[in-house]
C-alpha atoms as a PDB file:
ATOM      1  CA  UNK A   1    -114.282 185.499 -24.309  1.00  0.00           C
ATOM      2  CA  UNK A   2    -111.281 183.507 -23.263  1.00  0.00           C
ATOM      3  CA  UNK A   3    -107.543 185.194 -24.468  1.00  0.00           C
ATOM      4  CA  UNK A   4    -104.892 182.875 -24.456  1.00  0.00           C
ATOM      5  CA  UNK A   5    -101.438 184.367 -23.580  1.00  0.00           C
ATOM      6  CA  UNK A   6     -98.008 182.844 -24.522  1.00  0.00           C
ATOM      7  CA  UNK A   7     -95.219 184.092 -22.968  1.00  0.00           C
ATOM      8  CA  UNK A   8     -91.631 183.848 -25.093  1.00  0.00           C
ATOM      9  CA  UNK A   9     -88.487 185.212 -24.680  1.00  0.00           C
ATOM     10  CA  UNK A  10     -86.531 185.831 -27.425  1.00  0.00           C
ATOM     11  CA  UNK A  11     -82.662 186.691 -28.467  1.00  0.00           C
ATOM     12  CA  UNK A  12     -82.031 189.830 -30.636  1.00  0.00           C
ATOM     13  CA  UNK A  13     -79.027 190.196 -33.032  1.00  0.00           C
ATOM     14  CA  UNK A  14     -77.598 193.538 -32.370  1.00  0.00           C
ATOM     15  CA  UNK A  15     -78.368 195.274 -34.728  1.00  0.00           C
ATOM     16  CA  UNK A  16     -81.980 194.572 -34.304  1.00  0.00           C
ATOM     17  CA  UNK A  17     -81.525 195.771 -30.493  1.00  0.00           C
ATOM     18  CA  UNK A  18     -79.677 199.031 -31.807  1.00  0.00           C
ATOM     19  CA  UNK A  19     -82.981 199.556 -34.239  1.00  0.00           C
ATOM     20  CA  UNK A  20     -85.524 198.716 -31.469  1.00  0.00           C
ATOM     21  CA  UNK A  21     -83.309 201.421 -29.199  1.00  0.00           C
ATOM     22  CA  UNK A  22     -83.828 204.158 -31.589  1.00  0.00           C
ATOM     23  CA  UNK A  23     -87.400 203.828 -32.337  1.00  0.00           C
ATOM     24  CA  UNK A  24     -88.351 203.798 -29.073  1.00  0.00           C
ATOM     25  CA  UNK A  25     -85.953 206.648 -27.971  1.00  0.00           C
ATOM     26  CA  UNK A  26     -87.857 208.937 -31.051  1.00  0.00           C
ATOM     27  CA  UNK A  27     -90.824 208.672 -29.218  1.00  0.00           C
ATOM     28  CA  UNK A  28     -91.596 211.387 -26.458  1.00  0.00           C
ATOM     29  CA  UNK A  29     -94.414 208.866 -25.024  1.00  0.00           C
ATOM     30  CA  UNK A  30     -91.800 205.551 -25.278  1.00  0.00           C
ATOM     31  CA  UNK A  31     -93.889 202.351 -26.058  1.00  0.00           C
ATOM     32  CA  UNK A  32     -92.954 199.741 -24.465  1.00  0.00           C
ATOM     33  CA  UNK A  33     -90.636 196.540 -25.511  1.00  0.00           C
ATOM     34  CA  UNK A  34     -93.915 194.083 -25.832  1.00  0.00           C
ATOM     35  CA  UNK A  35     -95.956 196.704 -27.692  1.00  0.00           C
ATOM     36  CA  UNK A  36     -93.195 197.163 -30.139  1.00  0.00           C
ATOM     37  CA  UNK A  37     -92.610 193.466 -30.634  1.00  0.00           C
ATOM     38  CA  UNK A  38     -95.824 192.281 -30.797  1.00  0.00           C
ATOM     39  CA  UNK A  39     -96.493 195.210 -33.539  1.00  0.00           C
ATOM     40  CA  UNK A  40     -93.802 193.852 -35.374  1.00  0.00           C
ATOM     41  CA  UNK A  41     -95.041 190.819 -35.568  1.00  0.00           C
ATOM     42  CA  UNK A  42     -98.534 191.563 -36.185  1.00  0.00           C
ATOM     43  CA  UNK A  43     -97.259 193.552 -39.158  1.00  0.00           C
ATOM     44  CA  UNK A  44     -94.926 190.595 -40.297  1.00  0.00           C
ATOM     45  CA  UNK A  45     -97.825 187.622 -39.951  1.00  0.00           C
ATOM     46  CA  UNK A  46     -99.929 190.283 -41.737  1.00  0.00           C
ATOM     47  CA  UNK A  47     -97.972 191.047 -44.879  1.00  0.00           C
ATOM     48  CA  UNK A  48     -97.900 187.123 -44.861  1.00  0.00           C
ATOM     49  CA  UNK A  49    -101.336 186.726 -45.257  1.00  0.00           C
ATOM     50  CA  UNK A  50    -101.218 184.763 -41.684  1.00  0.00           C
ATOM     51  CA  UNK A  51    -103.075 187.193 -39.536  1.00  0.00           C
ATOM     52  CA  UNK A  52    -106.254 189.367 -41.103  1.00  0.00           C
ATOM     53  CA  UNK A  53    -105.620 192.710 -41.141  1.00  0.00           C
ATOM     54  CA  UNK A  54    -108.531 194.738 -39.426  1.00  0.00           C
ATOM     55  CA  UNK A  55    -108.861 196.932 -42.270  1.00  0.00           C
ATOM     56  CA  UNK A  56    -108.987 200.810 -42.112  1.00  0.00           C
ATOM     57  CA  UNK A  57    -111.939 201.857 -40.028  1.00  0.00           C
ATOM     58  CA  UNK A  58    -114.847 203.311 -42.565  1.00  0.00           C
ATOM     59  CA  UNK A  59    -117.354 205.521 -41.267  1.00  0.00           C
ATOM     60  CA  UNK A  60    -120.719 206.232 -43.402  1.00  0.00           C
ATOM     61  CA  UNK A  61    -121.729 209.583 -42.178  1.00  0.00           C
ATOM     62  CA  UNK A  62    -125.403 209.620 -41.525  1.00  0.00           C
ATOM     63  CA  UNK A  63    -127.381 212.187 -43.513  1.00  0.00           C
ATOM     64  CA  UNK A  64    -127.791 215.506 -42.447  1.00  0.00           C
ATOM     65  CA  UNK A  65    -130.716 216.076 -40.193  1.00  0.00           C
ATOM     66  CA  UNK A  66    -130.673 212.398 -39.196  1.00  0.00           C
ATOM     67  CA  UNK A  67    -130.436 212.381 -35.561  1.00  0.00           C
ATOM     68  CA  UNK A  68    -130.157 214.244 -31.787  1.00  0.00           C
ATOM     69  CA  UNK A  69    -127.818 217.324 -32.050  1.00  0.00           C
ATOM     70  CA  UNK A  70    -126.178 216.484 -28.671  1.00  0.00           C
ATOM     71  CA  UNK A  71    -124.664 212.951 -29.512  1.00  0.00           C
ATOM     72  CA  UNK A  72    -121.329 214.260 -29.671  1.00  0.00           C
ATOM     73  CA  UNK A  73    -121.431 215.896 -26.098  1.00  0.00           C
ATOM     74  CA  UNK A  74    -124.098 212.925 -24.046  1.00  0.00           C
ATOM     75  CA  UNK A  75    -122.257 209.910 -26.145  1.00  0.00           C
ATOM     76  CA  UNK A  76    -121.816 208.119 -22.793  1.00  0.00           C
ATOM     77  CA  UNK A  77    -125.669 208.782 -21.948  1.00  0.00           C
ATOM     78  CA  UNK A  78    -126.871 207.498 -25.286  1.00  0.00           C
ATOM     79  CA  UNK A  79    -124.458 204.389 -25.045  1.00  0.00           C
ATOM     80  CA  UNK A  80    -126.166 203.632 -21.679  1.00  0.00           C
ATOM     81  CA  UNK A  81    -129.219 203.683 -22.567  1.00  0.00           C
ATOM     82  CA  UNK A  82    -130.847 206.428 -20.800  1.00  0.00           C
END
């Protein structure tokens, strides 16, 4: 799989900075500048119907009885292979 990077640099009024500012500062674990940005924009291109939304992930639970009882602990084993 080839992912093609673009690099930009961009101006921000100030009261966009000011807004950036807080929301990172109300986070204990601060995200960084890029992750915030490129969030952003995901969520703008998205509401736009320019980018696909990955959808909310939907998990069937298998019936009871269906399988190993140690998945949940030897996930990495089973995964594997072995």
């Amino acid at each position: 799989m080839v992912v093609s990077v673009k690099r930009a640099t961009i101006t921000l009024s100030d009261d966009l900075e000011e807004a950036v500012e807080r929301y990172v500062e109300a986070h204990d674990a601060r995200p960084a500048l890029t992750a915030v940005i490129q969030a952003a924009l995901r969520q703008y291109l998205t509401d736009r119907g320019y980018l696909r939304s990955s959808g909310p992930l939907r998990i069937t639970p298998a019936r009871k009885g269906s399988g190993r009882r140690d998945v949940s602990k030897a996930h990495d084993r089973y995964l594997a292979g072995r």
